[in-house]
Protein backbone atom coordinates (compact mmCIF):
# COMPACT_ATOMS: atom_id res chain seq x y z
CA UNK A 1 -53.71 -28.94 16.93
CA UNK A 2 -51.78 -29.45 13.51
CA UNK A 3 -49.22 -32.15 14.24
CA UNK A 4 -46.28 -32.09 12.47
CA UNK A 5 -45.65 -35.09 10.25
CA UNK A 6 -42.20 -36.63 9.67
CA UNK A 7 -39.50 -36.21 7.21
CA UNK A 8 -40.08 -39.30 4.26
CA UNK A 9 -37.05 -42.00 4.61
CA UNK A 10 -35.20 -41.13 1.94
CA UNK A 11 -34.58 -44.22 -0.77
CA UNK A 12 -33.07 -44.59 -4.30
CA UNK A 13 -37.17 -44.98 -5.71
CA UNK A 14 -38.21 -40.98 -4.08
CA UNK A 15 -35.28 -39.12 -3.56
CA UNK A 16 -36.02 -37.29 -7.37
CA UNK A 17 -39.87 -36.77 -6.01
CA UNK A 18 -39.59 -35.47 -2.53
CA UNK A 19 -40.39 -31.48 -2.57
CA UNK A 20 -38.32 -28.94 -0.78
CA UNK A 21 -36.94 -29.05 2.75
CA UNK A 22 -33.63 -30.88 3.98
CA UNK A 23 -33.88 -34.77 4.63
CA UNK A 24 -31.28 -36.87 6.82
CA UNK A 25 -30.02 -39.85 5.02
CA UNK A 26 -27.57 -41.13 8.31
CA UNK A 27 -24.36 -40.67 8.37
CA UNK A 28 -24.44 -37.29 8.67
CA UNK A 29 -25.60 -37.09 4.88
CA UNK A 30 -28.28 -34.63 4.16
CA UNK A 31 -30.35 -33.91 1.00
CA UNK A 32 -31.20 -30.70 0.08
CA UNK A 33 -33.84 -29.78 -2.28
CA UNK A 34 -34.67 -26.14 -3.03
CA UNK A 35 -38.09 -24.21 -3.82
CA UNK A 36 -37.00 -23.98 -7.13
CA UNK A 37 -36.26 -28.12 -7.63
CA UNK A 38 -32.54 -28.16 -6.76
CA UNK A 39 -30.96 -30.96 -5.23
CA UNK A 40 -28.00 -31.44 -4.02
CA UNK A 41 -26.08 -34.02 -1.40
CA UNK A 42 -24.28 -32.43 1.33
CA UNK A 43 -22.12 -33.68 4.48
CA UNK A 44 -22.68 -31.61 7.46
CA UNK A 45 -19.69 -32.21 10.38
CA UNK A 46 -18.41 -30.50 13.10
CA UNK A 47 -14.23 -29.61 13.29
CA UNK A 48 -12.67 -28.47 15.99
CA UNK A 49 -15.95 -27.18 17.30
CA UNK A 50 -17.45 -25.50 13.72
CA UNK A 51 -19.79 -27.28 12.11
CA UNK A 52 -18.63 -27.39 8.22
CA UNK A 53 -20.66 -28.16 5.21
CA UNK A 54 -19.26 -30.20 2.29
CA UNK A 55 -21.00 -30.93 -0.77
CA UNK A 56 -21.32 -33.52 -2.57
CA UNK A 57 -22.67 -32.62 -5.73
CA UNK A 58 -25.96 -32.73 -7.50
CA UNK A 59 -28.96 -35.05 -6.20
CA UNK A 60 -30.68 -34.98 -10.21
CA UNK A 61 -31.22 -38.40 -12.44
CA UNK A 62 -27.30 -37.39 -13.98
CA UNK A 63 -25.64 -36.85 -10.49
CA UNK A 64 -25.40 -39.07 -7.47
CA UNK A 65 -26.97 -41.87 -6.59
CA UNK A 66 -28.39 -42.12 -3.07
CA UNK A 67 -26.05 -45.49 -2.44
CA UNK A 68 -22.53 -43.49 -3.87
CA UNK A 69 -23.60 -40.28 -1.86
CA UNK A 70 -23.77 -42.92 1.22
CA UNK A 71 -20.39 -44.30 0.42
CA UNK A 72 -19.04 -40.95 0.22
CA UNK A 73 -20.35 -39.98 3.36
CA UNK A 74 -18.71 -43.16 5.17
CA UNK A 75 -15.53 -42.54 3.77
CA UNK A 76 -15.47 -38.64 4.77
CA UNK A 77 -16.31 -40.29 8.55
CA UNK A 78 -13.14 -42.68 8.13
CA UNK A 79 -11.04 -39.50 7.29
CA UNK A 80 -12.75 -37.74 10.42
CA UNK A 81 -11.63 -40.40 12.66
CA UNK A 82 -8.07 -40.32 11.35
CA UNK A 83 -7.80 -36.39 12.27
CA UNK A 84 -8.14 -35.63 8.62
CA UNK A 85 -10.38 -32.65 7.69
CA UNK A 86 -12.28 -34.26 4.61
CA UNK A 87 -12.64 -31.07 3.00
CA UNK A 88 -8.94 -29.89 3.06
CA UNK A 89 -8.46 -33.58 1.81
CA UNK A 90 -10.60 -32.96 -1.44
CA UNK A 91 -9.32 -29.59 -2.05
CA UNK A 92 -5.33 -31.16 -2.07
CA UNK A 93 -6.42 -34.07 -4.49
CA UNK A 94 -8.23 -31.38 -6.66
CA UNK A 95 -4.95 -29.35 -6.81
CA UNK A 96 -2.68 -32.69 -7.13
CA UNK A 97 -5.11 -33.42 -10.48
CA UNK A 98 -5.16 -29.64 -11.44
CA UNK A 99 -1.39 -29.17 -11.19
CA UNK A 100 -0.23 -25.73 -9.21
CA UNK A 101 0.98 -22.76 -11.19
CA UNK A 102 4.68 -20.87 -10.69
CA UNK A 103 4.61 -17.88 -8.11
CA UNK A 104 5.99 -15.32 -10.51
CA UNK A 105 3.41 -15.77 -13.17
CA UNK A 106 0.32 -16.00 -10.78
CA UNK A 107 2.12 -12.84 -8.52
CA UNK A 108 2.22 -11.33 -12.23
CA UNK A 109 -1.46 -11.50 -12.92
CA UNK A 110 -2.20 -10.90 -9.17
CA UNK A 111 -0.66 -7.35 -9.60
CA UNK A 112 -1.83 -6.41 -12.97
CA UNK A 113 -5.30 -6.52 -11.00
CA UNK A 114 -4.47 -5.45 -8.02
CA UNK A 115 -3.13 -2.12 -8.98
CA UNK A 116 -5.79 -0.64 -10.73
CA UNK A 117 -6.89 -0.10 -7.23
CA UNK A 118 -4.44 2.42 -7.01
CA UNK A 119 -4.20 6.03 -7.40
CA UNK A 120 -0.81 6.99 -6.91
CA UNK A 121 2.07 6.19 -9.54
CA UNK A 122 4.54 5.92 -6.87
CA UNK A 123 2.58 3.33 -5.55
CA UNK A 124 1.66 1.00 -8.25
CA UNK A 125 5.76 1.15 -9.12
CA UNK A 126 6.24 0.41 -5.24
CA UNK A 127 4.06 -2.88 -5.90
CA UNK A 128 5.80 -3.71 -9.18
CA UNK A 129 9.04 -3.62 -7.46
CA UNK A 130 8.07 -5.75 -4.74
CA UNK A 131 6.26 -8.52 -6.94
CA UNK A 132 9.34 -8.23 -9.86
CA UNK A 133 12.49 -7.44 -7.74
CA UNK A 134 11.98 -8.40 -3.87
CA UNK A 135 10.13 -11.46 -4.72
CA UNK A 136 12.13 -12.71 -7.27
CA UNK A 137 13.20 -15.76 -5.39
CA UNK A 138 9.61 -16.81 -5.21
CA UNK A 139 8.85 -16.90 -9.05
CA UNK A 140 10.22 -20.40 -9.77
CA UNK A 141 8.16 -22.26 -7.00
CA UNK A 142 5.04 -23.89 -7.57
CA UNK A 143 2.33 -22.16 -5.32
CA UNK A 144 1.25 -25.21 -2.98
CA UNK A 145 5.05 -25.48 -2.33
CA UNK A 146 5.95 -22.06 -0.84
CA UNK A 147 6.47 -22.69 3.04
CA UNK A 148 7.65 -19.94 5.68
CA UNK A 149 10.95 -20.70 5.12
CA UNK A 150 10.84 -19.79 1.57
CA UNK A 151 9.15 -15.95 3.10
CA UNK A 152 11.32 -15.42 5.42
CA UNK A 153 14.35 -16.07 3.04
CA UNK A 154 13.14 -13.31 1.21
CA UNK A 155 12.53 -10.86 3.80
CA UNK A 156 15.49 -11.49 5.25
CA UNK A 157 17.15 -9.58 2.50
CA UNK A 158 15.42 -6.65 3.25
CA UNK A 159 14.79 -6.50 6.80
CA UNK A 160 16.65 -3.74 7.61
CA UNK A 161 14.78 -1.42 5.76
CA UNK A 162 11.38 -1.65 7.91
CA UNK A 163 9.20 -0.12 5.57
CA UNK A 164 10.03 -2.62 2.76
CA UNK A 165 10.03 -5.39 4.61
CA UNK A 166 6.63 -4.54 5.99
CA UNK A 167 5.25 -4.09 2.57
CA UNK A 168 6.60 -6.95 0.59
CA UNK A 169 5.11 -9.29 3.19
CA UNK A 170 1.72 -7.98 3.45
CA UNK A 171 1.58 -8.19 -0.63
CA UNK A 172 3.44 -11.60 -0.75
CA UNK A 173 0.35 -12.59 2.04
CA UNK A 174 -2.07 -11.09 -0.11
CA UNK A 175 -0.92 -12.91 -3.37
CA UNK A 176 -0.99 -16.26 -1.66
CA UNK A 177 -4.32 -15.49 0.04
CA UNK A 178 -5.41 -15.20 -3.38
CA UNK A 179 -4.21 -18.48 -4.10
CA UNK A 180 -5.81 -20.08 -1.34
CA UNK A 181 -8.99 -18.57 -2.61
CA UNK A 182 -8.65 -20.02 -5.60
CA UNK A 183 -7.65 -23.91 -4.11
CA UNK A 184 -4.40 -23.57 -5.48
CA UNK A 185 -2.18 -23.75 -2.17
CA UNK A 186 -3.27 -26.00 1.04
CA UNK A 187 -5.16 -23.22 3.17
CA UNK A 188 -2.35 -22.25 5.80
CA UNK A 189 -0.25 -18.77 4.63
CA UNK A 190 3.41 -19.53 5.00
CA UNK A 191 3.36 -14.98 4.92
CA UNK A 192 1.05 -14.97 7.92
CA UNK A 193 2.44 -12.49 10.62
CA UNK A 194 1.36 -14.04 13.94
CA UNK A 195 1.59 -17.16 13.74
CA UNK A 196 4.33 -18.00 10.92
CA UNK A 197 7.02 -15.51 11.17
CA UNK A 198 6.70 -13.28 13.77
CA UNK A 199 8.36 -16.06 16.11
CA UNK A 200 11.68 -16.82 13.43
CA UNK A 201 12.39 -13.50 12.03
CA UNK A 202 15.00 -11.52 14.16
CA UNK A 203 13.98 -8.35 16.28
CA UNK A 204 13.45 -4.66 14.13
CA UNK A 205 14.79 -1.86 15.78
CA UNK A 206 11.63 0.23 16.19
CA UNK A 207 11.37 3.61 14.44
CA UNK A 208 12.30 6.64 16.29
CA UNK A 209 9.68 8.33 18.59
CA UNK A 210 10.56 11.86 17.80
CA UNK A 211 8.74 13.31 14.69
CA UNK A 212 10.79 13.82 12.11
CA UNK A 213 12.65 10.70 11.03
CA UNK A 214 14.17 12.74 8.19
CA UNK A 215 17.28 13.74 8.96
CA UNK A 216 17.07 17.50 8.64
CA UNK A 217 19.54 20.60 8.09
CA UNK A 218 20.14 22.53 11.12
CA UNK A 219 17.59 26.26 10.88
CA UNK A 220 20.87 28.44 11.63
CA UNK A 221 22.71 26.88 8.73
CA UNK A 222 20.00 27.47 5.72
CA UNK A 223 21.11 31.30 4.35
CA UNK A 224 24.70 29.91 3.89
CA UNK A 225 23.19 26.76 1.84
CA UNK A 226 21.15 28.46 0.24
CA UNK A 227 23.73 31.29 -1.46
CA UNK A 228 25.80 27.72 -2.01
CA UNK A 229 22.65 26.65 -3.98
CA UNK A 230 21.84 29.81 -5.53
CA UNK A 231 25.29 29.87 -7.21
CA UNK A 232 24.61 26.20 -9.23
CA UNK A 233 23.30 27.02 -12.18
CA UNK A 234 22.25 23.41 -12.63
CA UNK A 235 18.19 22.96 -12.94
CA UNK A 236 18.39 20.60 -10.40
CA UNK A 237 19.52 22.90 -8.00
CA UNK A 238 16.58 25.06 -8.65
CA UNK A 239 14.23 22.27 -8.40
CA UNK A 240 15.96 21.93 -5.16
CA UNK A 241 15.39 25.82 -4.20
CA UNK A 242 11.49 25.50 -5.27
CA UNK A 243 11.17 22.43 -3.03
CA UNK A 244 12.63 24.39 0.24
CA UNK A 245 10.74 27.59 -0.42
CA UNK A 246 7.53 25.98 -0.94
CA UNK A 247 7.65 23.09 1.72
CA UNK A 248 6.32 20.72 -0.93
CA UNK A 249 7.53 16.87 -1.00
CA UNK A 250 10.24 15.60 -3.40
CA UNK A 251 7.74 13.92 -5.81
CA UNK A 252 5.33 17.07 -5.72
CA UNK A 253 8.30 19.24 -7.22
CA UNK A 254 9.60 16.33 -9.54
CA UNK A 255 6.39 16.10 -11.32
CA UNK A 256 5.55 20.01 -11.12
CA UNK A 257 3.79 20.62 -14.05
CA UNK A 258 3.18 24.42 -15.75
CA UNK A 259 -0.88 23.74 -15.89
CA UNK A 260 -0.71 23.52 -12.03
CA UNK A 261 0.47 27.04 -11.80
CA UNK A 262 -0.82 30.28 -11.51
CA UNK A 263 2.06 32.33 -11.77
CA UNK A 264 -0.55 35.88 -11.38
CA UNK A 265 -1.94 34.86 -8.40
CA UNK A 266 1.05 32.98 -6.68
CA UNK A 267 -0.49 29.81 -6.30
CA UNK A 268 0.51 25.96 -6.94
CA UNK A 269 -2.66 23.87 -7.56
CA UNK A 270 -2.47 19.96 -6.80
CA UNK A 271 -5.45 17.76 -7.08
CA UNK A 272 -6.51 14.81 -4.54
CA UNK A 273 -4.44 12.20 -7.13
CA UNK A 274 -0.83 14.46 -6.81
CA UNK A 275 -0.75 14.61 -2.59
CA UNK A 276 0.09 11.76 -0.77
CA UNK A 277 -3.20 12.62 1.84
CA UNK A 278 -5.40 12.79 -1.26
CA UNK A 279 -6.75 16.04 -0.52
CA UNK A 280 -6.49 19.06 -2.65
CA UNK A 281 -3.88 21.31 -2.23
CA UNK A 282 -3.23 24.60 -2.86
CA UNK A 283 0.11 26.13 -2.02
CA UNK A 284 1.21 29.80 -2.27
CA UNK A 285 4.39 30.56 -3.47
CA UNK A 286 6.69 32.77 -1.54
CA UNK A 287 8.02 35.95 -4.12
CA UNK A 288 11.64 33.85 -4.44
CA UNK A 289 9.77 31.52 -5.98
CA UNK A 290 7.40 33.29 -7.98
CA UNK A 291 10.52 35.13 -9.81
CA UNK A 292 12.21 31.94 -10.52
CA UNK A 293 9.31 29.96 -12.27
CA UNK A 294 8.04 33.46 -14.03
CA UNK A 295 11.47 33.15 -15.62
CA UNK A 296 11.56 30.28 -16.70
CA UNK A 297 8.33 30.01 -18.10
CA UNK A 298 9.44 32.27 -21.04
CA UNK A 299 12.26 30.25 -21.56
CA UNK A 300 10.84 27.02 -21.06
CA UNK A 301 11.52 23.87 -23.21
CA UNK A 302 8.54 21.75 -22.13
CA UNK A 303 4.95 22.48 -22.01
CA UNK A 304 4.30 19.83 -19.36
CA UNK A 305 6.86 19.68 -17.11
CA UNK A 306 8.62 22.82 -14.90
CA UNK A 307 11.41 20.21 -14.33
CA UNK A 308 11.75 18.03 -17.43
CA UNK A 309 14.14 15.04 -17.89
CA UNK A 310 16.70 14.36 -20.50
CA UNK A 311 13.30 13.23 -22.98
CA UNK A 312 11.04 16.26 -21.99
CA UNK A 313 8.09 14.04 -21.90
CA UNK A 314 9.39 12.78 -18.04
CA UNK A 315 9.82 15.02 -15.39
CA UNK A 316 13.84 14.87 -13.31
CA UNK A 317 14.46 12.02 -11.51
CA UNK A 318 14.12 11.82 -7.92
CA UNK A 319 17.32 11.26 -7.10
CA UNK A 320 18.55 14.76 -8.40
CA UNK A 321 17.67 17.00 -5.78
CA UNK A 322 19.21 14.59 -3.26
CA UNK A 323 22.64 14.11 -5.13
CA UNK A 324 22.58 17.96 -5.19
CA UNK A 325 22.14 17.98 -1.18
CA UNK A 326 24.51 15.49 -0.58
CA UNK A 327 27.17 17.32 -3.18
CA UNK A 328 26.97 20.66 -1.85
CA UNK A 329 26.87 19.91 2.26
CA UNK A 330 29.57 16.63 2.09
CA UNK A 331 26.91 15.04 4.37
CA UNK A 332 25.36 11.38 3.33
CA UNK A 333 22.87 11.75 5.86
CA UNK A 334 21.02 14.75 4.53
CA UNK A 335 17.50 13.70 2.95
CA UNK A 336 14.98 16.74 0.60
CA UNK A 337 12.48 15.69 2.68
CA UNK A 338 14.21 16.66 5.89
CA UNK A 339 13.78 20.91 4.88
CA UNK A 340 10.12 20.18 6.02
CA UNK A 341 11.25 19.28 9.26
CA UNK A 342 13.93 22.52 9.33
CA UNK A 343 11.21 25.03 8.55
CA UNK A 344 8.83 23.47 11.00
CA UNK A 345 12.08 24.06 13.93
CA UNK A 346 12.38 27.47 12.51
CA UNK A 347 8.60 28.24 13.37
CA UNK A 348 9.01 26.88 16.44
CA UNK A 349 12.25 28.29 17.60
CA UNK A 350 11.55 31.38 16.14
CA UNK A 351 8.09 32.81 15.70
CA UNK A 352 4.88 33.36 17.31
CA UNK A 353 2.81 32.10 13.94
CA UNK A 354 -0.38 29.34 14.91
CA UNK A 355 0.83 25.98 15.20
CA UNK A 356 -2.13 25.20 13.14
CA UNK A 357 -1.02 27.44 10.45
CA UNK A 358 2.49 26.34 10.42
CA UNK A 359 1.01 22.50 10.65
CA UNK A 360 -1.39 23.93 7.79
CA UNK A 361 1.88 25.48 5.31
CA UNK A 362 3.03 21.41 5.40
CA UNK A 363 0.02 20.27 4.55
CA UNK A 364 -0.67 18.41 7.73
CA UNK A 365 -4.42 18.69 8.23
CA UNK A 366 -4.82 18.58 12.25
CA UNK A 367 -7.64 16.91 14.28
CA UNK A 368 -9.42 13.37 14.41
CA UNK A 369 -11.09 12.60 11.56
CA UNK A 370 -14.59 14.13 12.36
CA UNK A 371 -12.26 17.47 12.76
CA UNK A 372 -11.37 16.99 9.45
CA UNK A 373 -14.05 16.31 7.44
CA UNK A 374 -15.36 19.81 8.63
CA UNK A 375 -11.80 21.80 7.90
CA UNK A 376 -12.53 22.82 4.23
CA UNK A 377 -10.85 26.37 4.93
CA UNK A 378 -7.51 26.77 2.99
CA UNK A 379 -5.92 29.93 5.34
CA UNK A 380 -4.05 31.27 2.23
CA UNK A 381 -3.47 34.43 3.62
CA UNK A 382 -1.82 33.20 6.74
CA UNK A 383 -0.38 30.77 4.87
CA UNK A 384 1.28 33.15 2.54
CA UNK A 385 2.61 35.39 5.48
CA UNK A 386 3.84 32.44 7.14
CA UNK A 387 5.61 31.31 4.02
CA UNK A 388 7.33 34.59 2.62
CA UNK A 389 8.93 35.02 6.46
CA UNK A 390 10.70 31.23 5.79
CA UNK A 391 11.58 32.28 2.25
CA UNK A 392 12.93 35.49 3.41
CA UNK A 393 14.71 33.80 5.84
CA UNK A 394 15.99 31.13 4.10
CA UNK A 395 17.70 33.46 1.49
CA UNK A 396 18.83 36.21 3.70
CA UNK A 397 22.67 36.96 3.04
CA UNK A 398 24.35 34.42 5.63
CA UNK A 399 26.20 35.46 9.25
CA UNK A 400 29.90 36.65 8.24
CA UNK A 401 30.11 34.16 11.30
CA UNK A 402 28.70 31.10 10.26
CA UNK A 403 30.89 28.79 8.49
CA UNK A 404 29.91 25.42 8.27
CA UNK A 405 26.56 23.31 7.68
CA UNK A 406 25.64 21.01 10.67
CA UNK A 407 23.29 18.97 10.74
CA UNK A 408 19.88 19.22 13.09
């Protein structure tokens, strides 16, 4: 029977000769030497029932002596007894002698890196806005002096609008996360939900349960809008027509683009980087369409863009469509979007198509996600019958009896 033999007492004579293993020194000091000859003091203690690690530094002729490792040990122990973490107390004196850095320059280089994570233009502006604009306030304060006061003055600026709100504090966490990371701040996040701000900030009102938050035109009302829209020669009332007729979101039409189209076989080609699901999509364009874009096509003034702006090398802005809306129908309320929502009451109200297919013609991809993954089909054909009947619809003459546009 082998018996095990004990751990040398370590002294200042063998601590640089003792081979590989981990060796109590008291006071909960502990040197570790590796396999390949590192060594290295470390101060092993347990917080609030986790036992943390805290090193010392390097156990070599040019680092620490056994008797200064010791003292440090004893005075970590003093902090212990005081309540003090004695790693949180290091990591403040290292920041104190490092200095902290302004908000708005480390947000800055936070989102430079951040966003080429991103596929979506929309939503590396979205970010820009938020770190530039919303968090403006911010950029003058040194990091380790942010406190929830300081995030919640911000927010507070933009709480009604949920969405915002929501996303400026989840990046303004994620910035100061980063900071934390990086020993710049003390370790608590001022932008934490649970435990900072969710008990100061005031209630939201929660977003409406019915699908559809959009406010939409009313189905019955659509042929007399449309002969309203039909008469504006302005381009962003056809931009406005193509975004109807083909269901597609406001950005999709904004930054329609001629090499997208097929104008022989009908079809509007997106890749995974131009849909906000990032999957492919191919739409088919009802024959309203079709005759509009064939049109224009020979008289066209930009190779890129179906839609250009006042440069030709943007597309519209997204805002034109809507000031179109709002212009023709007097109502504030209206939103682009919100024709997605009128077709989809249309196919409901009035037809027997699938629900799948209609779901399908708004690019809404039913299912759980293992439902998905095996849905490669594209239903053109049923998507194309289901489409013409809105379009056909949609740009009937108008009811010598309908007079007014109300709102759904």
């Amino acid at each position: 029977m082998q018996i095990p033999t004990e751990k040398p007492e370590i002294t200042a004579k063998n601590y640089l000769s003792v081979g590989p293993g981990e060796y109590p020194c008291g006071n909960n000091l502990y040197l570790i030497v590796t396999p390949s000859g590192g060594r290295r003091w470390a101060f092993r203690y347990q917080r609030n029932g986790i036992v943390r690690k805290m090193g010392f530094g390097s156990a070599k002729a040019a680092g620490l002596k056994p008797s200064e490792a010791k003292d440090r040990a004893i005075d970590a122990l003093r902090l212990l007894a005081k309540g003090t973490d004695p790693r949180d107390q290091r990591d403040e004196e290292r920041r104190r002698e490092q200095g902290s850095r302004l908000f708005g320059e480390f947000a800055e280089e936070w989102r430079q890196t951040y966003e080429t994570g991103l596929k979506h233009k929309a939503a590396r502006n979205k970010l820009r806005r938020i770190v530039q604009v919303t968090c403006q306030p911010l950029h003058k304060l040194q990091l380790d002096q942010i406190e929830t006061e300081h995030v919640s003055g911000v927010l507070r600026k933009v709480w009604h609008q949920r969405e915002v709100s929501r996303d400026a504090r989840q990046r303004i966490k994620k910035i100061l996360d980063a900071a934390i990371a990086l020993n710049l701040r003390p370790k608590h996040n001022p932008a934490d939900w649970d435990s900072r701000l969710k008990p100061i900030m005031p209630k939201q009102r929660k977003r409406g349960t019915v699908r559809g938050s959009h406010k939409a035109m009313d189905y019955h009302d659509l042929p007399v809008f449309m002969q309203k829209l039909n008469a504006d020669p302005d381009q962003s009332a056809r931009a406005l027509e193509v975004a109807i007729l083909t269901l597609a979101r406001t950005n999709e039409v904004q930054n329609m683009r001629w090499p997208q189209l097929d104008l022989e076989g009908g079809l509007w080609d997106l890749n995974t980087l131009d849909t906000k699901n990032e999957r492919p999509k191919r739409t088919p364009m009802p024959r309203q369409t079709l005759a509009y874009l064939r049109e224009a096509y020979q008289s066209r003034v930009s190779d890129e863009f179906v839609f250009p702006g006042r440069s030709l090398k943007q597309p519209i802005s997204n805002m034109t469509m809507l000031i179109h809306l709002k212009e023709i129908t007097g109502d504030e309320t209206l939103t682009v979007h919100g024709f997605r929502t009128t077709f989809r009451t249309w196919a409901q109200e009035e037809t027997d198509f699938e629900e799948e297919i209609v779901e399908h013609c708004l690019h809404h991809i039913t299912g759980d996600d293992a439902e998905k993954a095996y849905k490669r089909g594209e239903a053109l054909k049923k998507r194309r019958v289901v489409m013409q009947a809105f379009a056909d619809f949609a740009t009937r003459p108008p009811k010598n009896n309908v007079k007014s546009i109300r709102a759904a």
